[in-house]
N, C-alpha and C. Protein backbone atom coordinates (compact mmCIF):
# COMPACT_ATOMS: atom_id res chain seq x y z
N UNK A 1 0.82 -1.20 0.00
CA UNK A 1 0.00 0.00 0.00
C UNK A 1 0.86 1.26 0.00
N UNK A 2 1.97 1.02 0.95
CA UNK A 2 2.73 2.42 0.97
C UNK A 2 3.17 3.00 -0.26
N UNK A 3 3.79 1.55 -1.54
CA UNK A 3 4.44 1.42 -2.43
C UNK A 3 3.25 2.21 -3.67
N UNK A 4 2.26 2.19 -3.26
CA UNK A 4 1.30 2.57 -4.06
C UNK A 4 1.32 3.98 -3.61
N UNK A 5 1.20 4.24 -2.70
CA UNK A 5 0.69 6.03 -2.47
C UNK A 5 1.96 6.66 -2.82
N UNK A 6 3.23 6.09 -2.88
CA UNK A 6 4.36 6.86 -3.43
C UNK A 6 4.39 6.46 -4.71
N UNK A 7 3.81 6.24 -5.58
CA UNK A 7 4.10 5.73 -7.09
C UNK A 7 2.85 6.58 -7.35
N UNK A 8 2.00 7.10 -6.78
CA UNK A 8 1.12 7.50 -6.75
C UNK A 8 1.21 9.26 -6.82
N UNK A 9 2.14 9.67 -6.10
CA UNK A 9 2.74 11.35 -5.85
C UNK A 9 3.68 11.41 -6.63
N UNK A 10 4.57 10.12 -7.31
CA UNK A 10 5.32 10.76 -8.31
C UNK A 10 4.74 10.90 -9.87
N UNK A 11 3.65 10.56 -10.07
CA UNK A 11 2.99 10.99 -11.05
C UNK A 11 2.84 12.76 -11.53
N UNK A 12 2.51 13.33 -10.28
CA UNK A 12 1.77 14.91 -10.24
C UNK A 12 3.65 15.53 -10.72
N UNK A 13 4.65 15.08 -9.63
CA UNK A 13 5.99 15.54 -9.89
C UNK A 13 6.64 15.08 -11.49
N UNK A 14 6.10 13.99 -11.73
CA UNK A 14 6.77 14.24 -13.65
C UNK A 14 5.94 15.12 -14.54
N UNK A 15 4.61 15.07 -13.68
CA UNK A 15 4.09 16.06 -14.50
C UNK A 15 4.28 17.53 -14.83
N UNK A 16 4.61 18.07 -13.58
CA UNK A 16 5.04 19.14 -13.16
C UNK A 16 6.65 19.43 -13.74
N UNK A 17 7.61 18.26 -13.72
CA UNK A 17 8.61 18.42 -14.42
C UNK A 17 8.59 18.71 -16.10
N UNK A 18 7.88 17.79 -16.71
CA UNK A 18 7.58 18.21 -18.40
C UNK A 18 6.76 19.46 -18.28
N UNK A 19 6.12 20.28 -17.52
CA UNK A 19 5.61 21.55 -18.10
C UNK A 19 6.84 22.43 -17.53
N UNK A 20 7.34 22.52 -16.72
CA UNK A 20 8.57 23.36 -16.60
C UNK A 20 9.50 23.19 -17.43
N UNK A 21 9.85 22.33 -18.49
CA UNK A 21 10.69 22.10 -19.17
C UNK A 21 10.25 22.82 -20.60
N UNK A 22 9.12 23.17 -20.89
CA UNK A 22 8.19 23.15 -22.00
C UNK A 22 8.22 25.13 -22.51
N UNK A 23 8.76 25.57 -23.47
CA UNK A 23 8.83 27.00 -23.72
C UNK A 23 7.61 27.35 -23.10
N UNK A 24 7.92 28.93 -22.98
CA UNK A 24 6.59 30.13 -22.83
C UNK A 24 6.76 30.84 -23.60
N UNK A 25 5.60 31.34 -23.86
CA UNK A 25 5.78 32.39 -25.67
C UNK A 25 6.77 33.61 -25.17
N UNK A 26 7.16 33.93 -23.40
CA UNK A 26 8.12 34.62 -22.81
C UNK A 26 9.43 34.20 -23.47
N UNK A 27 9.85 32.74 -23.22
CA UNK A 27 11.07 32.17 -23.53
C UNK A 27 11.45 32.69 -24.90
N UNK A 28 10.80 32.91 -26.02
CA UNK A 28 11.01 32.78 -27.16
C UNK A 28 12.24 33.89 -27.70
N UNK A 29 13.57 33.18 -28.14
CA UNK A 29 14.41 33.99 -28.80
C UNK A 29 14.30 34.79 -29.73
N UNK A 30 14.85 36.23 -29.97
CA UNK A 30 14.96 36.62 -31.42
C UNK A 30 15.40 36.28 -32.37
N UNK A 31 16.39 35.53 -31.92
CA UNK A 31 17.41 34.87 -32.62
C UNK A 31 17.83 35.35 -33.69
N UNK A 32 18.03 36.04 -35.20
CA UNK A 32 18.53 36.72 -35.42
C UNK A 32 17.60 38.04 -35.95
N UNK A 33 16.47 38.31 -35.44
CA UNK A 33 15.86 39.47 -35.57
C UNK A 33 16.29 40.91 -34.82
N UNK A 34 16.25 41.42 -35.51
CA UNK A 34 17.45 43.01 -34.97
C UNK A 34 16.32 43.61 -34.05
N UNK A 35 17.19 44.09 -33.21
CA UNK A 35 16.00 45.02 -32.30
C UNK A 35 15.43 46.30 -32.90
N UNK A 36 14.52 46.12 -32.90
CA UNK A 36 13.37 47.27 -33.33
C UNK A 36 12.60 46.84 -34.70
N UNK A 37 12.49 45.48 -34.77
CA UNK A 37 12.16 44.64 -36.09
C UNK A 37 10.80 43.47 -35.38
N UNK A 38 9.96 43.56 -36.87
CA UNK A 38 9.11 42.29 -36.47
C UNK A 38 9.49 41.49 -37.61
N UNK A 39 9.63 40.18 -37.26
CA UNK A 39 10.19 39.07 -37.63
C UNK A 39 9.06 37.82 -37.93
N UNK A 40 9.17 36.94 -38.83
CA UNK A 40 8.84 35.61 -38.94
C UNK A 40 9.56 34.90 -39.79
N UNK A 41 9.43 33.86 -39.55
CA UNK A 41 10.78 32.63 -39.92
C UNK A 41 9.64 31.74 -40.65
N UNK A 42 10.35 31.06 -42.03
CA UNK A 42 9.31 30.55 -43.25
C UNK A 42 9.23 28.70 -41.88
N UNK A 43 10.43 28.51 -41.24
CA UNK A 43 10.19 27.27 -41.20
C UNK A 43 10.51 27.18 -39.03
N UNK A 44 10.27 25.96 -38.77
CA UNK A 44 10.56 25.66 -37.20
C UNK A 44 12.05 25.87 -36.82
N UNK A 45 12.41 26.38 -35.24
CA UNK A 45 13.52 26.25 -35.00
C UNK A 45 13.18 26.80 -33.63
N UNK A 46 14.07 26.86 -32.38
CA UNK A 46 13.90 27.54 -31.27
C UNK A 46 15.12 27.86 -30.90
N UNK A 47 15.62 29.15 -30.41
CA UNK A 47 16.62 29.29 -30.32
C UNK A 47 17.50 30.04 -31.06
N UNK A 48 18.61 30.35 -31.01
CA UNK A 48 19.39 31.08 -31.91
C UNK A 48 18.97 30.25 -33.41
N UNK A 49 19.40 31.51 -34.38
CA UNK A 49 19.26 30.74 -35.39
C UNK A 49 20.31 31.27 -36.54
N UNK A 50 20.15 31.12 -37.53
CA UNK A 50 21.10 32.07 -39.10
C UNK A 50 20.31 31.50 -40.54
N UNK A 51 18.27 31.16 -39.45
CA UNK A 51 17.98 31.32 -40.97
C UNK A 51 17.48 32.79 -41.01
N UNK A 52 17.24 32.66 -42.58
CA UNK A 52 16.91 33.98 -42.63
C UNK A 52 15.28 34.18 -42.50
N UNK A 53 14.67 35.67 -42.51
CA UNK A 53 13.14 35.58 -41.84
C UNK A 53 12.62 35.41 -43.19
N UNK A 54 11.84 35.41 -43.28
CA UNK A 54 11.08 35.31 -44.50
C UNK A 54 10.05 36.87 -44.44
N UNK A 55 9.70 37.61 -43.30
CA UNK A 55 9.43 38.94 -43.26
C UNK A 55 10.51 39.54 -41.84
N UNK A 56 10.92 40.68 -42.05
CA UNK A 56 11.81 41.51 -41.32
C UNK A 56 10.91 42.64 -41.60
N UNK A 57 10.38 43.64 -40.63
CA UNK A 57 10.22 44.79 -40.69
C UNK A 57 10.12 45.36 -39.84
N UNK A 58 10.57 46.96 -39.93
CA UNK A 58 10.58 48.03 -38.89
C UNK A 58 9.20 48.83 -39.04
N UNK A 59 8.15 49.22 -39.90
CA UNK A 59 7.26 49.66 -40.21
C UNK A 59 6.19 48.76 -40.52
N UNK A 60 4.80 49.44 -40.62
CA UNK A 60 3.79 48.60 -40.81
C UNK A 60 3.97 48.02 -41.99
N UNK A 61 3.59 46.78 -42.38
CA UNK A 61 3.57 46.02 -43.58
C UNK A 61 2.55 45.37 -44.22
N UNK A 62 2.26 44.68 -45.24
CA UNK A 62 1.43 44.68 -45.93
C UNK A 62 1.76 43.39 -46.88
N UNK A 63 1.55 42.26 -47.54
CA UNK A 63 1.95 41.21 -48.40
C UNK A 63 1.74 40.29 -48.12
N UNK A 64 2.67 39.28 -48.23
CA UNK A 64 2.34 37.43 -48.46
C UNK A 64 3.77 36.69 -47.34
N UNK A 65 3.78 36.76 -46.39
CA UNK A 65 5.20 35.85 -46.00
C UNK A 65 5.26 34.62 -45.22
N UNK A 66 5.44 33.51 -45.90
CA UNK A 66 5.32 32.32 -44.97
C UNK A 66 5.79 32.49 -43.68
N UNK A 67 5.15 31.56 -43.14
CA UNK A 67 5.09 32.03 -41.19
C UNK A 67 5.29 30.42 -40.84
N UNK A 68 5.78 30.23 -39.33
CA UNK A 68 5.62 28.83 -38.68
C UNK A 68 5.73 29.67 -37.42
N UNK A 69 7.23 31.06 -37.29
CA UNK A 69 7.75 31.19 -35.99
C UNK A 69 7.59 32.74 -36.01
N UNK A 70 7.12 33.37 -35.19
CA UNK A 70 7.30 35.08 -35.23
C UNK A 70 8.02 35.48 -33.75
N UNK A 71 8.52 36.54 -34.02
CA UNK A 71 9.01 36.95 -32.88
C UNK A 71 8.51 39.00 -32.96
N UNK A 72 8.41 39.64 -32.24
CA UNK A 72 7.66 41.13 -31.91
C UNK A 72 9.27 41.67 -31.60
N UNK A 73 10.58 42.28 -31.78
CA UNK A 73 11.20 42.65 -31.16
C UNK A 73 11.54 44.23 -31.25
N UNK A 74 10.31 44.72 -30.95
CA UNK A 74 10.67 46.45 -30.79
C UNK A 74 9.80 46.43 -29.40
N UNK A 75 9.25 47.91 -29.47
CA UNK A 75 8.69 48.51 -28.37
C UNK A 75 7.28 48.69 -27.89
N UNK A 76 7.19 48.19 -29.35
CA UNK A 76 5.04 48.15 -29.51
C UNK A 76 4.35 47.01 -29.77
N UNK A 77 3.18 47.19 -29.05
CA UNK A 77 2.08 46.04 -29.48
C UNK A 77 2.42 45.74 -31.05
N UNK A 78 1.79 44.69 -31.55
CA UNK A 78 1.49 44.58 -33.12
C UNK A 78 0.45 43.92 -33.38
N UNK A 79 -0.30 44.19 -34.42
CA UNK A 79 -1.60 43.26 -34.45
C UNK A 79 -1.11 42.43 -35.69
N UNK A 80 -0.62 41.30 -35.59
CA UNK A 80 -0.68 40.73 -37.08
C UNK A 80 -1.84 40.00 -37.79
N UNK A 81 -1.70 40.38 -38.96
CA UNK A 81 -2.96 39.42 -39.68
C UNK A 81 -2.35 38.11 -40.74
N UNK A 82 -2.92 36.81 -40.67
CA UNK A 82 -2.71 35.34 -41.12
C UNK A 82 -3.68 34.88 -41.61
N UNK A 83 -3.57 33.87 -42.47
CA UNK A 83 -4.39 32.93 -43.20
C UNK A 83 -3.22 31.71 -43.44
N UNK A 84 -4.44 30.73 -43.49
CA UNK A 84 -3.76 29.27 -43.04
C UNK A 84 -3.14 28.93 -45.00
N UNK A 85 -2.22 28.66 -44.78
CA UNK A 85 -1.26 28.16 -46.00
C UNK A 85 -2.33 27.35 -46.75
N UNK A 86 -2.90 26.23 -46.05
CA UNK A 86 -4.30 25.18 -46.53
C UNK A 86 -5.32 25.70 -47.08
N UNK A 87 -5.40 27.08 -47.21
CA UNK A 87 -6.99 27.64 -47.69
C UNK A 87 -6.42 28.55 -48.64
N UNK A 88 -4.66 28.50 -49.27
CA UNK A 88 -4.21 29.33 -50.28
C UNK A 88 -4.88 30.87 -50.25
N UNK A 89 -4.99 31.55 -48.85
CA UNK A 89 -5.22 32.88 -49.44
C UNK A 89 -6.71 32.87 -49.37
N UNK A 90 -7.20 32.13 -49.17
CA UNK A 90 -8.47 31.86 -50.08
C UNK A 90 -10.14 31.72 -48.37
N UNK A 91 -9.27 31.76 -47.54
CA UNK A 91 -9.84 31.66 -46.15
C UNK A 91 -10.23 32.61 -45.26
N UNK A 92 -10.68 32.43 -44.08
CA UNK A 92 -10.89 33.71 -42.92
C UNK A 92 -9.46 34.15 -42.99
N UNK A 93 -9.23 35.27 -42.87
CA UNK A 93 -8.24 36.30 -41.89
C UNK A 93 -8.48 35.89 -40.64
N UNK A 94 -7.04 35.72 -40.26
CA UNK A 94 -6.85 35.97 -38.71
C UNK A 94 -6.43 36.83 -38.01
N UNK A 95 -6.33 37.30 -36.64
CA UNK A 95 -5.42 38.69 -36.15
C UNK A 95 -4.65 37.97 -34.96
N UNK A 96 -3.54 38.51 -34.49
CA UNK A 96 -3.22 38.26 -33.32
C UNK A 96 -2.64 39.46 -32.65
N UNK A 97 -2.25 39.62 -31.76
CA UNK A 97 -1.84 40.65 -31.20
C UNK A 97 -0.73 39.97 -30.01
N UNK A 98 0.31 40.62 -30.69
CA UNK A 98 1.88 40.17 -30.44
C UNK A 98 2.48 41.61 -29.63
N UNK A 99 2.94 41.23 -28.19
CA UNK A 99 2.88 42.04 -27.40
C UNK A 99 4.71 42.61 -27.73
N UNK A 100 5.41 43.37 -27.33
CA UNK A 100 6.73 44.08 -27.56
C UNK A 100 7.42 42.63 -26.90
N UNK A 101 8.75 42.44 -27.56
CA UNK A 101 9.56 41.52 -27.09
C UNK A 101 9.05 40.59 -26.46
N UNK A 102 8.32 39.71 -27.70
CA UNK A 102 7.49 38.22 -27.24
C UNK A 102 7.22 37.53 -28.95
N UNK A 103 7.30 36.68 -28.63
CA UNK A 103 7.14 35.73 -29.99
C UNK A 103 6.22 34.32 -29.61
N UNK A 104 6.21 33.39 -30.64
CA UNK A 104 5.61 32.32 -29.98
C UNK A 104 5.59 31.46 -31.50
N UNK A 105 5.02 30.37 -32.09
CA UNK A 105 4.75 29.58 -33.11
C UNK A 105 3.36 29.45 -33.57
N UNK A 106 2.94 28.81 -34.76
CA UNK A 106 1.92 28.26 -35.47
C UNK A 106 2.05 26.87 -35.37
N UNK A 107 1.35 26.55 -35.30
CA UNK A 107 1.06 24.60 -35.33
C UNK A 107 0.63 24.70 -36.59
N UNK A 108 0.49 25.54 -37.73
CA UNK A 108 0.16 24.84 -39.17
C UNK A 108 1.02 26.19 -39.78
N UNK A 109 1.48 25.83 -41.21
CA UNK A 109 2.18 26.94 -41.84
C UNK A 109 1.02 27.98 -41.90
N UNK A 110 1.41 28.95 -42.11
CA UNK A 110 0.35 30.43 -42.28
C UNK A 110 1.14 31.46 -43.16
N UNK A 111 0.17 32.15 -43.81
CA UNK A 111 1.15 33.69 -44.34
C UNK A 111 0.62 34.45 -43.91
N UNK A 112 1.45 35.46 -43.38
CA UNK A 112 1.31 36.46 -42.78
C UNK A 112 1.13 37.79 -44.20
N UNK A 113 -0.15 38.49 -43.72
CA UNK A 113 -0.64 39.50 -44.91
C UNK A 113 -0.42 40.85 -44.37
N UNK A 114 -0.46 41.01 -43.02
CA UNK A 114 -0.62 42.31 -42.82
C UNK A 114 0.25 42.23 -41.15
N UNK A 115 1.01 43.60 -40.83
CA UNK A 115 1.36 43.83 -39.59
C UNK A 115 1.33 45.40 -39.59
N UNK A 116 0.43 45.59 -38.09
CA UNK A 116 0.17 47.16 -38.22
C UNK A 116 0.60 47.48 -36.51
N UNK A 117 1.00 48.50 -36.32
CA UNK A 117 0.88 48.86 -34.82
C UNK A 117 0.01 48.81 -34.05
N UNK A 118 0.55 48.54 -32.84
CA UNK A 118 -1.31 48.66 -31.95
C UNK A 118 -1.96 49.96 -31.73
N UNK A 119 -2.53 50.56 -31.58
CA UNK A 119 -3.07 51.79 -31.06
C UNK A 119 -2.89 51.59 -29.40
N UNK A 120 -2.48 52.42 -28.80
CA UNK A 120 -2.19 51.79 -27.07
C UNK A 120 -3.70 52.57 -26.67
N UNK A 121 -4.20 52.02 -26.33
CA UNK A 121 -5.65 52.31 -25.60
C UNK A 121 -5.66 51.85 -23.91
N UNK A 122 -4.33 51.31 -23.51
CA UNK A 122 -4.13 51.12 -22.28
C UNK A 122 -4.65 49.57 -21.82
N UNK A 123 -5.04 48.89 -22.89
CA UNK A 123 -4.98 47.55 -22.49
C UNK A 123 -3.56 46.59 -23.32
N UNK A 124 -3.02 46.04 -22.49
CA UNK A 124 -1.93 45.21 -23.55
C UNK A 124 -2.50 44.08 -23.68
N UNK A 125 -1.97 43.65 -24.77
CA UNK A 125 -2.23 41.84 -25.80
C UNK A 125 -2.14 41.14 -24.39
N UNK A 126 -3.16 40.14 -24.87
CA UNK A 126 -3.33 38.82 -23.78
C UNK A 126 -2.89 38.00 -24.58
């Protein structure tokens, strides 16, 4: 019985070990995005990197750029807008709102169409 209630508490502790091990869209490197640039990378990677982005910009933007990884690295909110690679363009728009020096991933390829500043209205991106 004892052997059970301790095989029993180390369950909650591996669990607790794989989510501490597991990125936060905090963790996320620039890796080679210059400061004061919004960034997305055509393919996966975490961490430093030397691919190149597939969008780099300091100003609002506008076009087509394959996405998997973005990173925000200036001073402002950003609202970006996406559509899923699978619906060619051809699907809902999405928005997200990518807070200053924070990044995070897509679980499906996407292109990114549009990145505009936030308007600060005094609430920041959740």
């Amino acid at each position: 019985m004892r052997l059970r209630a301790m095989a029993l508490a180390a369950i909650p502790a591996a669990f607790l070990g794989v989510m501490a091990s597991a990125p936060s869209a905090s963790a996320w490197s620039p890796g080679n995005c210059q400061e004061g640039t919004f960034c997305v990378w055509p393919d996966w990677w975490y961490g430093d990197t030397d691919m190149a982005p597939s969008l780099a910009t300091d100003a609002e933007w506008s076009g087509s750029a394959r996405g998997h990884i973005y990173y925000n690295n200036t001073s402002r909110d950003v609202t970006m807008t996406y559509v899923l690679v699978q619906d060619e363009g051809q699907g809902p728009a999405y928005t997200a709102c990518v807070s200053r020096h924070q990044g995070s991933y897509f679980t499906v390829p996407v292109s990114v169409t549009d990145v505009t500043w936030r308007e600060d209205d005094g609430t920041p991106c959740r």
